[in-house]
N, C-alpha and C. Protein backbone atom coordinates (compact mmCIF):
# COMPACT_ATOMS: atom_id res chain seq x y z
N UNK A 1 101.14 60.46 -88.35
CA UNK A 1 100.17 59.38 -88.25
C UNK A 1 99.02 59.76 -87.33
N UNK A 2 99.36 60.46 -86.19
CA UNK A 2 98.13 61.05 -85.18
C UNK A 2 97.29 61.87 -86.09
N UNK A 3 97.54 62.63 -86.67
CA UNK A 3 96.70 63.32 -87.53
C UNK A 3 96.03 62.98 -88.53
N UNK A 4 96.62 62.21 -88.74
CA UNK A 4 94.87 60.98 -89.44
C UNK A 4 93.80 60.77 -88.52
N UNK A 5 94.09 60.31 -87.55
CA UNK A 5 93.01 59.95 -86.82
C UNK A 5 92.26 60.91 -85.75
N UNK A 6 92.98 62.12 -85.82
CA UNK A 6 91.90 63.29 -84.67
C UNK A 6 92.71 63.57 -83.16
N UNK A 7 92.46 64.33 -82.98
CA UNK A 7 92.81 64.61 -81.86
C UNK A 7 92.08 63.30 -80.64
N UNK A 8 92.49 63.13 -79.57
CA UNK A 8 92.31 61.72 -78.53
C UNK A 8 92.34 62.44 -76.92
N UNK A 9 91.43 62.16 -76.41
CA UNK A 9 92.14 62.88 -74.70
C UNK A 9 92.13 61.26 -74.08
N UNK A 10 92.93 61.38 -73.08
CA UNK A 10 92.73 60.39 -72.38
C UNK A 10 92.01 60.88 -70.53
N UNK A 11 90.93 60.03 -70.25
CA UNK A 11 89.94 60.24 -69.40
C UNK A 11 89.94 59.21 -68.26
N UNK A 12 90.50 60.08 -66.85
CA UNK A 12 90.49 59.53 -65.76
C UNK A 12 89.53 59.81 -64.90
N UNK A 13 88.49 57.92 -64.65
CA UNK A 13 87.60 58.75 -63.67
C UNK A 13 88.09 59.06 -62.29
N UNK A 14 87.18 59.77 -61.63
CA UNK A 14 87.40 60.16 -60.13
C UNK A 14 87.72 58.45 -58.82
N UNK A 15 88.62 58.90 -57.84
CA UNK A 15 89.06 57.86 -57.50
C UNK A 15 89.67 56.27 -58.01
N UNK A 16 90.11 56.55 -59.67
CA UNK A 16 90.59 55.66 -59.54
C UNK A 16 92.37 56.19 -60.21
N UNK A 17 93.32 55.11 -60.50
CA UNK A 17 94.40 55.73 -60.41
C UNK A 17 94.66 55.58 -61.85
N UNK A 18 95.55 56.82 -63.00
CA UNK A 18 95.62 57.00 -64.20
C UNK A 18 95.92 55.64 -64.76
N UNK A 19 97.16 54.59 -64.24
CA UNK A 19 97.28 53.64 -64.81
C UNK A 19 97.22 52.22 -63.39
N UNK A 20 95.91 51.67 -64.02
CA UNK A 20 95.71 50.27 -63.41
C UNK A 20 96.47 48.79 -63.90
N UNK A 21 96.75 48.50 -63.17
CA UNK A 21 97.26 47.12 -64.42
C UNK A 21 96.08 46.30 -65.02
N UNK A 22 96.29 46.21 -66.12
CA UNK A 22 95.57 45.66 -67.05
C UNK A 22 94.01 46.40 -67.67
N UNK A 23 94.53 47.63 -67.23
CA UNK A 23 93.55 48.46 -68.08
C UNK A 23 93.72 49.72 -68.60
N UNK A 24 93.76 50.19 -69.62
CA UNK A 24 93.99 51.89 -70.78
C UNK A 24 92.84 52.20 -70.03
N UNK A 25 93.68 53.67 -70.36
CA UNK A 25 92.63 55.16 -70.02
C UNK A 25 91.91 55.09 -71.15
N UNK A 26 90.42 55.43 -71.39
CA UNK A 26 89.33 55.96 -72.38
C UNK A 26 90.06 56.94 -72.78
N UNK A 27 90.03 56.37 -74.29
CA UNK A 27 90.21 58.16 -75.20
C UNK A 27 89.06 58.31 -75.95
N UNK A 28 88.38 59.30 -75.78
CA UNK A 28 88.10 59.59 -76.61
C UNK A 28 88.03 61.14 -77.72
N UNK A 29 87.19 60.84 -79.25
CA UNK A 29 87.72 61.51 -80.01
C UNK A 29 86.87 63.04 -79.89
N UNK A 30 87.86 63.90 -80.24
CA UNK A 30 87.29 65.35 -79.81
C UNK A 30 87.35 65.69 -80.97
N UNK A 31 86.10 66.65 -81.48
CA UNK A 31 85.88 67.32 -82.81
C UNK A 31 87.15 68.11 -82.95
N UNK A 32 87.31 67.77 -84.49
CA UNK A 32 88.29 68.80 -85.28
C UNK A 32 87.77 70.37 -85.87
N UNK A 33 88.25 71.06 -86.11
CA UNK A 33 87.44 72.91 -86.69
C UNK A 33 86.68 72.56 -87.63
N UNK A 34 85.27 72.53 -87.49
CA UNK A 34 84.36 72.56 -88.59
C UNK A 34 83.65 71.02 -88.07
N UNK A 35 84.05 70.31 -87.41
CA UNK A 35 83.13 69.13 -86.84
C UNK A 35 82.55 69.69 -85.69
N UNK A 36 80.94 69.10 -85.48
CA UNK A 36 80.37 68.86 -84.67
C UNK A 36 79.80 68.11 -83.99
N UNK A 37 79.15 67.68 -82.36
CA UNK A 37 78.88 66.45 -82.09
C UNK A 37 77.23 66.51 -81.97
N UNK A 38 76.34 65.31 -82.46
CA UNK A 38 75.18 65.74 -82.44
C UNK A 38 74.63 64.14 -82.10
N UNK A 39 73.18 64.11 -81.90
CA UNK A 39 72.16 63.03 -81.53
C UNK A 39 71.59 62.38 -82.56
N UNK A 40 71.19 61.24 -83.32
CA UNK A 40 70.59 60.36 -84.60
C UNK A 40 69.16 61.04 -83.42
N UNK A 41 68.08 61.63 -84.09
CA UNK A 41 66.43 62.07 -84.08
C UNK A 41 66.22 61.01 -84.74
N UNK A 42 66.01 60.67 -85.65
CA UNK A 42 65.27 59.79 -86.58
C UNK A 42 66.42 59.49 -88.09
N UNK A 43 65.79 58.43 -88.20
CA UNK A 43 65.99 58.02 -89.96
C UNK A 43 65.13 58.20 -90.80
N UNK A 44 65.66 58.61 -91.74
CA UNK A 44 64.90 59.47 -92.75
C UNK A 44 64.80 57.93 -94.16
N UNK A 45 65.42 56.85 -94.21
CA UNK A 45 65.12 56.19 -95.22
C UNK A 45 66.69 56.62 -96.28
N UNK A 46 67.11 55.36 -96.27
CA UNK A 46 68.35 55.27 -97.14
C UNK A 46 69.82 55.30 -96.32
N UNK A 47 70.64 56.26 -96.63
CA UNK A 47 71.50 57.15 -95.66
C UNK A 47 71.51 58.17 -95.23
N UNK A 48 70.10 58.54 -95.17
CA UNK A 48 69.99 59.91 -94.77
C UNK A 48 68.86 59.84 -93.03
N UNK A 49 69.43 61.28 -92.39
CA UNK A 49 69.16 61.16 -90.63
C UNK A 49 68.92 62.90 -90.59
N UNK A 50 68.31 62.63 -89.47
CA UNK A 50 67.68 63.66 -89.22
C UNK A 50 68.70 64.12 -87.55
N UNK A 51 69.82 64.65 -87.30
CA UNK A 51 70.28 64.85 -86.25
C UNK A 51 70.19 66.12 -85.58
N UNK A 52 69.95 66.22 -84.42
CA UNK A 52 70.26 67.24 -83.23
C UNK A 52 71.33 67.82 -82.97
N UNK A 53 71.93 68.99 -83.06
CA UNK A 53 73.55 68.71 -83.20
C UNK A 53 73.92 70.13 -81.85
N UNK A 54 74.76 69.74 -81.33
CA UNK A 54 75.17 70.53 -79.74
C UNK A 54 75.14 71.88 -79.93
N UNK A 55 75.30 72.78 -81.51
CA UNK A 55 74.69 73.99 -81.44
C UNK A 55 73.15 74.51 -81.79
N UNK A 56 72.75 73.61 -81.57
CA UNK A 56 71.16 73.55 -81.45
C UNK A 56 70.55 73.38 -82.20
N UNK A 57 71.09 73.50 -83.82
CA UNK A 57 70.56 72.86 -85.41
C UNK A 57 70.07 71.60 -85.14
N UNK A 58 69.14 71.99 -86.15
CA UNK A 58 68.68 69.69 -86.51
C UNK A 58 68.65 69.93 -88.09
N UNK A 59 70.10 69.29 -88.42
CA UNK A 59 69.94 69.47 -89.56
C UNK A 59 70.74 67.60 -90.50
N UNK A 60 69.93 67.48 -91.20
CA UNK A 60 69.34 66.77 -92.38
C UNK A 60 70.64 66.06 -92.80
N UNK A 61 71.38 64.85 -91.93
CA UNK A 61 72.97 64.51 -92.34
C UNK A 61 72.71 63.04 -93.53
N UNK A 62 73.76 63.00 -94.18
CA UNK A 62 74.07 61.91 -94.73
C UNK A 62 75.28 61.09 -94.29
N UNK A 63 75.07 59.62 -94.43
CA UNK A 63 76.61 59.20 -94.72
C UNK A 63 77.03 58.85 -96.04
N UNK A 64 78.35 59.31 -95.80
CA UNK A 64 79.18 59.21 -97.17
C UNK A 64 79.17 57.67 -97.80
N UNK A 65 79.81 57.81 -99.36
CA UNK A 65 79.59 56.40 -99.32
C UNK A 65 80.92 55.28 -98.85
N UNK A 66 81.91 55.96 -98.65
CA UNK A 66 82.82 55.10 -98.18
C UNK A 66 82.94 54.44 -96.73
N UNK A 67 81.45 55.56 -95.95
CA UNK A 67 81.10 54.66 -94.74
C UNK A 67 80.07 54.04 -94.27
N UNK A 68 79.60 53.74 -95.41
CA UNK A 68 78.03 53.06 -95.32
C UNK A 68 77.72 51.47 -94.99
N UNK A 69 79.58 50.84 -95.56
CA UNK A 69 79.19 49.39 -94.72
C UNK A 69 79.63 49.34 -93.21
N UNK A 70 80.44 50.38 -92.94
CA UNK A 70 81.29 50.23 -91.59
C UNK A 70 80.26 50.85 -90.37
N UNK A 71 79.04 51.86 -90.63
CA UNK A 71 78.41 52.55 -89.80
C UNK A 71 76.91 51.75 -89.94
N UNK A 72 76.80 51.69 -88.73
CA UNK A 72 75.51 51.13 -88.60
C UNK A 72 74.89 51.83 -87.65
N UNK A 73 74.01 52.91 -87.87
CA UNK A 73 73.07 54.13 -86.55
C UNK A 73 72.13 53.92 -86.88
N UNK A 74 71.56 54.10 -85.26
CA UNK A 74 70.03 53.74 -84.82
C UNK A 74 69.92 55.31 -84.21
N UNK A 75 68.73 55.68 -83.92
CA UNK A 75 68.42 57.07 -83.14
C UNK A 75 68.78 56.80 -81.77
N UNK A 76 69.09 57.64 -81.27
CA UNK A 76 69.86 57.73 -79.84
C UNK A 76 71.27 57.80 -79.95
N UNK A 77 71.75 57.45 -81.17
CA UNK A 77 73.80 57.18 -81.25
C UNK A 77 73.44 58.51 -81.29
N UNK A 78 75.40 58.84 -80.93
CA UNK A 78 75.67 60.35 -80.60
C UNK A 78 77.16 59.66 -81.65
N UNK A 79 76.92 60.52 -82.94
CA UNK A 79 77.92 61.03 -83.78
C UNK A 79 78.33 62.35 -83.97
N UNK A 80 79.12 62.14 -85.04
CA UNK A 80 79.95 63.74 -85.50
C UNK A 80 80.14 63.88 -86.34
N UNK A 81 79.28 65.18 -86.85
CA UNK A 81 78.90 65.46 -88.12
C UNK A 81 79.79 66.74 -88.55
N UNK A 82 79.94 66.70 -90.21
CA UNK A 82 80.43 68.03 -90.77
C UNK A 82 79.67 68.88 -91.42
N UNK A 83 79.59 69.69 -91.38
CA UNK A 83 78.46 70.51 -92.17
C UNK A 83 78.96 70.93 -93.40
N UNK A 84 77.69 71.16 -94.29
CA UNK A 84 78.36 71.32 -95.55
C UNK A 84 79.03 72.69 -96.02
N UNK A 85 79.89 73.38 -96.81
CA UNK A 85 80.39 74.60 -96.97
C UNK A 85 79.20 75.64 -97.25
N UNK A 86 78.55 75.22 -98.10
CA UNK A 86 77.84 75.90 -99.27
C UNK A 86 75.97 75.59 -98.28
N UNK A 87 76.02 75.14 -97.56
CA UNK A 87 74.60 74.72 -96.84
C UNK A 87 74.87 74.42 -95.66
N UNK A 88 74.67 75.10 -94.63
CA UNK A 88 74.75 75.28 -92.93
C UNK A 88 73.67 73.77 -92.56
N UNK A 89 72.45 73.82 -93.45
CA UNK A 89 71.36 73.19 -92.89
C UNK A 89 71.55 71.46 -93.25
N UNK A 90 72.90 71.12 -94.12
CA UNK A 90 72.73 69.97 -94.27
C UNK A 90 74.25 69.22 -93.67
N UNK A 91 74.58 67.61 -93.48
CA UNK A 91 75.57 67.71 -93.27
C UNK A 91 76.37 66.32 -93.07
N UNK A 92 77.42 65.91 -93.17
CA UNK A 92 77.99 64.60 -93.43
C UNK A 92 78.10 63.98 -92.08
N UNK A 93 77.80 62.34 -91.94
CA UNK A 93 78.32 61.81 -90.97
C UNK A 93 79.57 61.39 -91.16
N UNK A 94 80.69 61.54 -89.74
CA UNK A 94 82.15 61.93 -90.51
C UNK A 94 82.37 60.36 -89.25
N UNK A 95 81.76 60.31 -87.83
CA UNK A 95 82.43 59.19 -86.97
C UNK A 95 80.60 58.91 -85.72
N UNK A 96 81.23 57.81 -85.55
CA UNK A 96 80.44 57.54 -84.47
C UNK A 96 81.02 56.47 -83.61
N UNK A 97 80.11 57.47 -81.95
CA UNK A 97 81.28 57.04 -80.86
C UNK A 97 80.84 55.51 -80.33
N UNK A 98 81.31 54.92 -79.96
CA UNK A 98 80.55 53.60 -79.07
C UNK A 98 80.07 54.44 -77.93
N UNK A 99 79.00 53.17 -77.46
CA UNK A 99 78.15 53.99 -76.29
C UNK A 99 79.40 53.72 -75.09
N UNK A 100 80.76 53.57 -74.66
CA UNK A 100 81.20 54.11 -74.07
C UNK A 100 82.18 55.38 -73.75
N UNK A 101 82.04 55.48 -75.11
CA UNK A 101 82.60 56.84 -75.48
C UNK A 101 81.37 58.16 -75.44
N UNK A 102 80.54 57.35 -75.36
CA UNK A 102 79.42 58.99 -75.48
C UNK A 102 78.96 58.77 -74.14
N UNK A 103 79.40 57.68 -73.32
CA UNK A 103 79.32 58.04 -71.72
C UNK A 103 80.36 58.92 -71.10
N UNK A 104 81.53 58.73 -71.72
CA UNK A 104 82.08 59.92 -71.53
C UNK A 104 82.41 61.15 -71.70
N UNK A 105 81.46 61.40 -72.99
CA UNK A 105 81.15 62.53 -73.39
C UNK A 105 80.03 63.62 -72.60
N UNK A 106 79.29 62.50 -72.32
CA UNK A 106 78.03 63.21 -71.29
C UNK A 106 78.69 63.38 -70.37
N UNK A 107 80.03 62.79 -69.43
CA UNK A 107 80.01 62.97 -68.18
C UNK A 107 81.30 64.05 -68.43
N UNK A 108 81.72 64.91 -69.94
CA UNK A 108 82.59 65.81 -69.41
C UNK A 108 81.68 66.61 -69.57
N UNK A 109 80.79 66.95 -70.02
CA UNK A 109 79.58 67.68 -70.16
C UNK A 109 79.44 68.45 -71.80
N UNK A 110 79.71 67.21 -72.54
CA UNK A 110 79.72 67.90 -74.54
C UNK A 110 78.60 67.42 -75.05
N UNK A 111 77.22 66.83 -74.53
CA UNK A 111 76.42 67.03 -74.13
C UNK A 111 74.87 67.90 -73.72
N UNK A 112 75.51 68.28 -72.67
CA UNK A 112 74.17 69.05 -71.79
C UNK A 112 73.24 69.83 -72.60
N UNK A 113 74.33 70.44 -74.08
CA UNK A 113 72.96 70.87 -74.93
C UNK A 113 71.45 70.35 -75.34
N UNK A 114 71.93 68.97 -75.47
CA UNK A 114 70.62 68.27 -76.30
C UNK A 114 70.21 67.28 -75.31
N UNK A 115 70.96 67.25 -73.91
CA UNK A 115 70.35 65.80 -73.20
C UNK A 115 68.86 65.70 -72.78
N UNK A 116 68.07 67.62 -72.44
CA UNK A 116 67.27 66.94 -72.16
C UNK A 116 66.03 66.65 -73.20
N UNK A 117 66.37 66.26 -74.45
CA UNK A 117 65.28 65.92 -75.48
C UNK A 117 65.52 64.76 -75.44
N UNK A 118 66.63 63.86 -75.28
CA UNK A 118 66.66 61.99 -74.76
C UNK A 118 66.52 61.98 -73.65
């Protein structure tokens, strides 16, 4: 069943203690082999985006259609894209994190590639 859903870390900040009462550790989701994590640049019109992606590509993503009512991105979300087999330059939106999950993405540092263009 875990392997449906991705690998998960769980994230303790500094000074406080792993388990509080009445609050879970942040998990969040870490790319699988062949996912990458990248920045929404712009919308291109339809389902198609123009993303920044942490190995330094900006390349030309879509979303699929089975996630087109559940995803709703604006430029600035930080998703995770797959690239296509047959085309490096184009590539699927596969998840996208809530903005407290991509606060903790910046603060393990998965990130620092593209932060300083936002």
């Amino acid at each position: 069943m875990d392997e449906e859903y991705g690998d998960f870390e769980e994230v303790v900040e500094e000074g406080q203690q792993p388990t509080q009462e009445g609050e879970a550790p942040i998990r969040v989701r870490k790319p699988r082999d062949g996912e990458i994590i990248g920045v929404i640049v712009q919308r291109l019109g339809g389902n198609r985006m123009e993303v920044h992606c942490v190995d330094g590509k900006v390349r030309n993503c879509r979303v699929p259609g089975r996630f087109k009512r559940s995803m709703w991105l604006r430029p600035k979300d930080v998703v995770l894209v797959q690239p296509w087999e047959y085309d490096n330059s184009k590539a699927d939106v596969v998840f996208h994190y809530n903005p407290g999950a991509a606060n903790q993405l910046r603060k393990r540092g998965l990130l620092d590639s593209i932060k300083d263009e936002f």
